[in-house]
PDB file of N, CA and C in Angstrom:
ATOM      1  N   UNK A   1       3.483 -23.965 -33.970  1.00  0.00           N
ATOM      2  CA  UNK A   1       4.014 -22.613 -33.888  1.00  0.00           C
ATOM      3  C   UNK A   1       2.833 -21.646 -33.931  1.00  0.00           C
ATOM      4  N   UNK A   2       2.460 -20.709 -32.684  1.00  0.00           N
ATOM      5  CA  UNK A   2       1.639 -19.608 -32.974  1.00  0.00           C
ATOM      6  C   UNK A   2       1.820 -18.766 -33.907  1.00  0.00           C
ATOM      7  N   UNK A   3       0.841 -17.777 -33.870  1.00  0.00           N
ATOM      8  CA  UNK A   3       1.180 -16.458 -34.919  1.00  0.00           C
ATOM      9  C   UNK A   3       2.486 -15.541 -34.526  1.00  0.00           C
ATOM     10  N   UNK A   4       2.601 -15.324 -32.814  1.00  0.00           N
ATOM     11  CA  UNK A   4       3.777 -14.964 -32.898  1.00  0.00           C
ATOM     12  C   UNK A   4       4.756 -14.928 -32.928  1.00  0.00           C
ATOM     13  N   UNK A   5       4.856 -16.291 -32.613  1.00  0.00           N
ATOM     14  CA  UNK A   5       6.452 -16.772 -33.062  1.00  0.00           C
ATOM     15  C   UNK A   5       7.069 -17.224 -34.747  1.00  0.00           C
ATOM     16  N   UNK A   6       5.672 -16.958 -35.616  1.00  0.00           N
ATOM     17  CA  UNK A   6       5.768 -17.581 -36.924  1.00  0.00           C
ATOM     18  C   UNK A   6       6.520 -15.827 -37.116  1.00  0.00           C
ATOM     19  N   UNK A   7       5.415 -15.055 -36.645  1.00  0.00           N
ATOM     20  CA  UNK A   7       6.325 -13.368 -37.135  1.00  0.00           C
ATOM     21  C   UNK A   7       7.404 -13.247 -36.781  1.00  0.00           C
ATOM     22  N   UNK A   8       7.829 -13.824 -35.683  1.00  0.00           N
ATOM     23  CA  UNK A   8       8.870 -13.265 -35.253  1.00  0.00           C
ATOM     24  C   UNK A   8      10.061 -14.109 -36.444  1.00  0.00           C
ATOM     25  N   UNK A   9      10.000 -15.100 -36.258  1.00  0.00           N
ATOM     26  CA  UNK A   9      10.820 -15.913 -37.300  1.00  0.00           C
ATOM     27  C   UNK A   9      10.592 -15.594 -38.525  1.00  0.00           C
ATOM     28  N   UNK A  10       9.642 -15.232 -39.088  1.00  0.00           N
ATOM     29  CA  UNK A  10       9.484 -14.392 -40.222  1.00  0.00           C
ATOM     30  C   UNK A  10      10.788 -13.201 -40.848  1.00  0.00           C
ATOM     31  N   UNK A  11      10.349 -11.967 -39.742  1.00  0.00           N
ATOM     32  CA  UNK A  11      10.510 -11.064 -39.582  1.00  0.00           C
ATOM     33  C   UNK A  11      12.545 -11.437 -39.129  1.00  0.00           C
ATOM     34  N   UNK A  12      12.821 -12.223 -38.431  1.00  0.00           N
ATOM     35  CA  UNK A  12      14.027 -12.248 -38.258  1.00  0.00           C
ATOM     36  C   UNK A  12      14.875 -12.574 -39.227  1.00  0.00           C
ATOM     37  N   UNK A  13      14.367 -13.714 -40.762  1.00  0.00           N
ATOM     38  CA  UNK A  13      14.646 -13.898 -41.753  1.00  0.00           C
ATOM     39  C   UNK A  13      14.632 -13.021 -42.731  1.00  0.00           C
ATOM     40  N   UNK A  14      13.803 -12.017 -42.225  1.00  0.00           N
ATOM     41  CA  UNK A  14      13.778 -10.947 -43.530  1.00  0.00           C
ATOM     42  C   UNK A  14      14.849  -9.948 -43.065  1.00  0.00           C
ATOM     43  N   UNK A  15      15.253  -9.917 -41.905  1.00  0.00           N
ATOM     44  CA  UNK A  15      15.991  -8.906 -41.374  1.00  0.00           C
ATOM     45  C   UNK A  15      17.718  -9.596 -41.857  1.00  0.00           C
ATOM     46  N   UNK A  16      17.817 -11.262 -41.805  1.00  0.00           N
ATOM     47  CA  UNK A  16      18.699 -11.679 -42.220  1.00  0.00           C
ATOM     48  C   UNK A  16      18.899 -11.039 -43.786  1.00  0.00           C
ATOM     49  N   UNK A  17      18.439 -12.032 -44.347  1.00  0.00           N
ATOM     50  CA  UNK A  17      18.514 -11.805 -46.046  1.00  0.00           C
ATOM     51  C   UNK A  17      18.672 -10.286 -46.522  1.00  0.00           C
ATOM     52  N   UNK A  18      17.928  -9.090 -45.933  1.00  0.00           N
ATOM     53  CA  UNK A  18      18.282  -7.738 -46.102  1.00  0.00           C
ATOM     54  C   UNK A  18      19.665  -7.486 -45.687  1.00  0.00           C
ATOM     55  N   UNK A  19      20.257  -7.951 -44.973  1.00  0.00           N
ATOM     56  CA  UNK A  19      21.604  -7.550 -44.211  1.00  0.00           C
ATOM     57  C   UNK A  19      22.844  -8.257 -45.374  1.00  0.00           C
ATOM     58  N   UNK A  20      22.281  -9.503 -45.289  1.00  0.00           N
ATOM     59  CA  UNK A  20      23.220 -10.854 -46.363  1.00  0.00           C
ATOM     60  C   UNK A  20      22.996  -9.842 -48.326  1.00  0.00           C
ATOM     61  N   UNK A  21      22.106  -9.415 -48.138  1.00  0.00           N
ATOM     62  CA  UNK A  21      22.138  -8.914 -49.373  1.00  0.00           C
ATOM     63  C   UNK A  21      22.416  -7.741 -50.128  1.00  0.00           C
ATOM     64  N   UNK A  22      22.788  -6.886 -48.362  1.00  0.00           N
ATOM     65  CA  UNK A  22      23.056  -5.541 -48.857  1.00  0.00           C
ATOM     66  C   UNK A  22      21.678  -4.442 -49.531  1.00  0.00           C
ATOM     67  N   UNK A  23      20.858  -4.595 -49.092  1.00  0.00           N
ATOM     68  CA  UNK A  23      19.589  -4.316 -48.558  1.00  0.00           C
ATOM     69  C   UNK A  23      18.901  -3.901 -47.843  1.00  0.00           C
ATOM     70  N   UNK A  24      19.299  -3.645 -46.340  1.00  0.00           N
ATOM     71  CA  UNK A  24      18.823  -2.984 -45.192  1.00  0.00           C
ATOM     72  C   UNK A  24      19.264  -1.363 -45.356  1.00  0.00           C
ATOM     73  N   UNK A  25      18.590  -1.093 -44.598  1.00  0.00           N
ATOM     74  CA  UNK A  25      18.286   0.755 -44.085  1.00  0.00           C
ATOM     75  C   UNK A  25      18.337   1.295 -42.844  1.00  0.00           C
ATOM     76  N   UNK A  26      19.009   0.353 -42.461  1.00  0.00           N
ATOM     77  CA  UNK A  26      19.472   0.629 -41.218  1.00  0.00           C
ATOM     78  C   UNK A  26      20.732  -0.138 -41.066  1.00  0.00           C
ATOM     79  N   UNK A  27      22.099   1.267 -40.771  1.00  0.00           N
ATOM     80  CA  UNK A  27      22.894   0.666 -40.793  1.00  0.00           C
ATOM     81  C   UNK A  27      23.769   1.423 -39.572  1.00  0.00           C
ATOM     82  N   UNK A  28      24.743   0.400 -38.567  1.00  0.00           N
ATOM     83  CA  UNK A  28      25.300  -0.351 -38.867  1.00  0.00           C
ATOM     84  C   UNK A  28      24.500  -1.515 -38.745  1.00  0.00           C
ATOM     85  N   UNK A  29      24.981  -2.763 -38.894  1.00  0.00           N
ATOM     86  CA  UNK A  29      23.961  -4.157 -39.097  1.00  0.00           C
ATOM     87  C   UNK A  29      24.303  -4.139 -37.340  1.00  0.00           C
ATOM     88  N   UNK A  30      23.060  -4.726 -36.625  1.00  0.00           N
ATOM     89  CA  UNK A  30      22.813  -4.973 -35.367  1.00  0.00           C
ATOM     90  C   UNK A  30      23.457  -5.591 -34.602  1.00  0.00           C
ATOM     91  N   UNK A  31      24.405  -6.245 -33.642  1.00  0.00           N
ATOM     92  CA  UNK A  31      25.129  -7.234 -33.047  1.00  0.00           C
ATOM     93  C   UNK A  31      24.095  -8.074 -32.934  1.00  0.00           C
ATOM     94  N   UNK A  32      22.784  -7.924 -32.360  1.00  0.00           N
ATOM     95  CA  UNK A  32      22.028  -8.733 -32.217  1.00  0.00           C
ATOM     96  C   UNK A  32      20.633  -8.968 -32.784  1.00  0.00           C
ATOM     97  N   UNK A  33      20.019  -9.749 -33.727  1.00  0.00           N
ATOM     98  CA  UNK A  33      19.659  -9.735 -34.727  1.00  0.00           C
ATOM     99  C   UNK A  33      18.104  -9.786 -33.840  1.00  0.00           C
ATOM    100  N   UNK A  34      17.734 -10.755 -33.341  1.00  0.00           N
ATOM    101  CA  UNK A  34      16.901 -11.311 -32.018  1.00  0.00           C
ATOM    102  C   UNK A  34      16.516 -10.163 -31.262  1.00  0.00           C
ATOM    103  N   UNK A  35      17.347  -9.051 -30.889  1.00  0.00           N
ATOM    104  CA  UNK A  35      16.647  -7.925 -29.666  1.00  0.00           C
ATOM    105  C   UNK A  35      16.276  -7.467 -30.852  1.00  0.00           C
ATOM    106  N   UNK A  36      17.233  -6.772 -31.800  1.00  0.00           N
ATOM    107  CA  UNK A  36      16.418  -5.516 -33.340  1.00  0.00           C
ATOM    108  C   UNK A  36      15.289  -6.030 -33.422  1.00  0.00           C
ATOM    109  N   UNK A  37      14.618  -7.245 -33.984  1.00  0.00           N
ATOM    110  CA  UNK A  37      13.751  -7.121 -34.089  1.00  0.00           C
ATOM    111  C   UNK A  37      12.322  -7.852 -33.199  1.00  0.00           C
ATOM    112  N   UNK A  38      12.910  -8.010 -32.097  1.00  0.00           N
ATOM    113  CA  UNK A  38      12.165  -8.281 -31.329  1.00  0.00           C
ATOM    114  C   UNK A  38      11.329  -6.545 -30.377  1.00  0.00           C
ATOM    115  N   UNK A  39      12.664  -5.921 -30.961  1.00  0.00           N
ATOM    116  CA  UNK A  39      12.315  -4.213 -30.320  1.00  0.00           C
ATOM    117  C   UNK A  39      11.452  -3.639 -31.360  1.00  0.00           C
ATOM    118  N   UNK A  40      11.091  -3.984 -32.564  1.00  0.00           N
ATOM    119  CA  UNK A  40      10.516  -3.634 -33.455  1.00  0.00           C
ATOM    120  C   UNK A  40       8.749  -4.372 -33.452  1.00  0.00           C
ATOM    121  N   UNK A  41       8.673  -5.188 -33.167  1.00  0.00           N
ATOM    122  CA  UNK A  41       7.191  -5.936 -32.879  1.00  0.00           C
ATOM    123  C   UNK A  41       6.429  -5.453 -32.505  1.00  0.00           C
ATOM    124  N   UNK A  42       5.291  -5.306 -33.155  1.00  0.00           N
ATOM    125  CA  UNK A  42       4.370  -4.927 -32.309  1.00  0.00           C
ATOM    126  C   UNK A  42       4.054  -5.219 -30.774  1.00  0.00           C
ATOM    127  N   UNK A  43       3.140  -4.843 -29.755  1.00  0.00           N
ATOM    128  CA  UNK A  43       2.748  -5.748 -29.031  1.00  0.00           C
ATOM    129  C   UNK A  43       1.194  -4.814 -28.543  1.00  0.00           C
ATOM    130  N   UNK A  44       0.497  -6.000 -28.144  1.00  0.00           N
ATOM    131  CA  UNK A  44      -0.713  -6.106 -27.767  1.00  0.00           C
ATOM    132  C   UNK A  44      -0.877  -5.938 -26.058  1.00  0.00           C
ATOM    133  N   UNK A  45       0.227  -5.913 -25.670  1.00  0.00           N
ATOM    134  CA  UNK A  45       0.235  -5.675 -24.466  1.00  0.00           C
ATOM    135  C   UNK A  45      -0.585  -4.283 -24.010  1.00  0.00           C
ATOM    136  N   UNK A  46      -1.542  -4.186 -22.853  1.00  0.00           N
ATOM    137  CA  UNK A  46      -2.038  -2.893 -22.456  1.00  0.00           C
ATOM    138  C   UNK A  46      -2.153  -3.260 -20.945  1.00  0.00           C
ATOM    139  N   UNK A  47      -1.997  -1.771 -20.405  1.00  0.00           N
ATOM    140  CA  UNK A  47      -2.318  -1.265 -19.028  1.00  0.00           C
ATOM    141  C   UNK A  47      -3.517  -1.664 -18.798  1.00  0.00           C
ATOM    142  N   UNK A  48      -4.662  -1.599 -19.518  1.00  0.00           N
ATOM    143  CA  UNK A  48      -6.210  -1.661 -19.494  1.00  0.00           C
ATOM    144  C   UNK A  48      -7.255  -1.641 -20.766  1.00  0.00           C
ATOM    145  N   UNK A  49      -7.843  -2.032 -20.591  1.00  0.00           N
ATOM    146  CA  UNK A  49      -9.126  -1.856 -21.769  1.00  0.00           C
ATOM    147  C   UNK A  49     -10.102  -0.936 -21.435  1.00  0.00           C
ATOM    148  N   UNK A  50      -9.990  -0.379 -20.278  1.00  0.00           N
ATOM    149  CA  UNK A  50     -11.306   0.512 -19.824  1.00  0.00           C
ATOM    150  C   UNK A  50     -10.979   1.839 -20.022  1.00  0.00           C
ATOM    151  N   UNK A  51     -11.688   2.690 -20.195  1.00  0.00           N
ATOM    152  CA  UNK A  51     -11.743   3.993 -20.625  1.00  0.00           C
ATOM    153  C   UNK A  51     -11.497   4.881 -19.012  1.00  0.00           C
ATOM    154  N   UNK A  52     -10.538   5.583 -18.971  1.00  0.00           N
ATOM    155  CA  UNK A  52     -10.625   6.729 -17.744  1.00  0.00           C
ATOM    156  C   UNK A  52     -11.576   7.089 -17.401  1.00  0.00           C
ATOM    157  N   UNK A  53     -12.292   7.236 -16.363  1.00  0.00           N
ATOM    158  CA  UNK A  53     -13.668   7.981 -16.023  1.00  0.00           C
ATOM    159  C   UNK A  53     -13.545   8.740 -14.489  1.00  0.00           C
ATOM    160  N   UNK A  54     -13.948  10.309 -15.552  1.00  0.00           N
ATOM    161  CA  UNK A  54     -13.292  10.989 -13.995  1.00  0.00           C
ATOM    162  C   UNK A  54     -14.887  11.594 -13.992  1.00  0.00           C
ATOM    163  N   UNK A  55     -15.204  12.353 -12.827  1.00  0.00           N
ATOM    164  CA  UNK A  55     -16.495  12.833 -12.064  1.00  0.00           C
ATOM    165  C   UNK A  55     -16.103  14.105 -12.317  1.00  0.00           C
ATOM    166  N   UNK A  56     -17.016  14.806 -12.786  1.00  0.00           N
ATOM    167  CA  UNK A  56     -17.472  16.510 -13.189  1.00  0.00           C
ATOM    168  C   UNK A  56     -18.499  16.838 -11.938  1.00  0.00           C
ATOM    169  N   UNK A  57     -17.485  18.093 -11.650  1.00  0.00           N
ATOM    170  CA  UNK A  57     -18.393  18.726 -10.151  1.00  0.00           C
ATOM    171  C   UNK A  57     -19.922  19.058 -10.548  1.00  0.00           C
ATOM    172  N   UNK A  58     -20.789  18.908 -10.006  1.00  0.00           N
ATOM    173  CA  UNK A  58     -22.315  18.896 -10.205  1.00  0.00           C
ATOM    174  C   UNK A  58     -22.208  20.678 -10.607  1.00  0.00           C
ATOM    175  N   UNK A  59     -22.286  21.888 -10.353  1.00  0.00           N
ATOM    176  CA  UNK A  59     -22.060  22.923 -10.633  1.00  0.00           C
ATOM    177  C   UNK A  59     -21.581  22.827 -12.065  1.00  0.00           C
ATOM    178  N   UNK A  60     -20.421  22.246 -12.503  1.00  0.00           N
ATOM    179  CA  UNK A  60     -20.256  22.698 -13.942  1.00  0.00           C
ATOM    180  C   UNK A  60     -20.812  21.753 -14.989  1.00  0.00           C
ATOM    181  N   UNK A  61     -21.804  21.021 -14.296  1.00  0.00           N
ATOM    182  CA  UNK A  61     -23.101  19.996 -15.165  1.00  0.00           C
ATOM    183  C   UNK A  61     -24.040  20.964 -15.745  1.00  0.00           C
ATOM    184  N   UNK A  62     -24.322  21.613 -14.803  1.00  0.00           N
ATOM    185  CA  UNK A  62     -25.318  22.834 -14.904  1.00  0.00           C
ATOM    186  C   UNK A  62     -25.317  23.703 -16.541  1.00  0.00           C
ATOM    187  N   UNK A  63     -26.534  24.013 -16.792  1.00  0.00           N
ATOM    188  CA  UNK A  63     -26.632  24.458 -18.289  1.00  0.00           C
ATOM    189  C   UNK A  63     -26.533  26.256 -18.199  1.00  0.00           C
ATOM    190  N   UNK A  64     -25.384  26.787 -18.917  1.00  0.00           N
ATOM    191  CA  UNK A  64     -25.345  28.050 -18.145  1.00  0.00           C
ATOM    192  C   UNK A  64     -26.388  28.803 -19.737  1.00  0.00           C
ATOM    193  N   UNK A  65     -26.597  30.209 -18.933  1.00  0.00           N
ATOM    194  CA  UNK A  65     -27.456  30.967 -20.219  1.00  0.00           C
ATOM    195  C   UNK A  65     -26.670  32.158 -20.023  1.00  0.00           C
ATOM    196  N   UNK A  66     -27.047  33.020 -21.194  1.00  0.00           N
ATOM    197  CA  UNK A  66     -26.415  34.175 -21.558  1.00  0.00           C
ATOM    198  C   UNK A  66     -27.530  35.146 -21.391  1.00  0.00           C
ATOM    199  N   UNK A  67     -27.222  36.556 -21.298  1.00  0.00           N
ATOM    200  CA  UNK A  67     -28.202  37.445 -21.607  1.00  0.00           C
ATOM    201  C   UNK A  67     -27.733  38.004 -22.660  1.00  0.00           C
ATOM    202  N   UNK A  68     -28.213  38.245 -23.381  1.00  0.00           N
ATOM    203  CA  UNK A  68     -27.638  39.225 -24.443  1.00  0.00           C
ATOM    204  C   UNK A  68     -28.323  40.397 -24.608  1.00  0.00           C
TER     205      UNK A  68
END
């Protein structure tokens, strides 16, 4: 069993026993125990790891001065 399926089974047991015990904080209790907290998981999922990189017009590179 990976790490995420140990959480998830974890996490689905704790969601049991809170419900069985009159314990949870969220109510009404879920029809489906499996999506709640599968909608609750983190995830590691990403679009990208790279940082946006946009181009600055050469003109506003430029170091402006003041007169005072």
């Amino acid at each position: 069993m990976d790490a995420d399926q140990f959480t998830f089974s974890l996490s689905q047991q704790v969601v049991e026993y809170a419900y069985k015990n009159s314990i949870a904080t969220v109510n009404p209790e879920p029809t489906d125990i499996e999506a709640f907290v599968r909608s609750h998981l983190y995830s590691t999922d990403y679009d990208g790891f790279t940082f946006d990189n946009y181009s600055w017009p050469e003109e506003a590179m430029k170091v402006q001065t003041v007169q005072l």
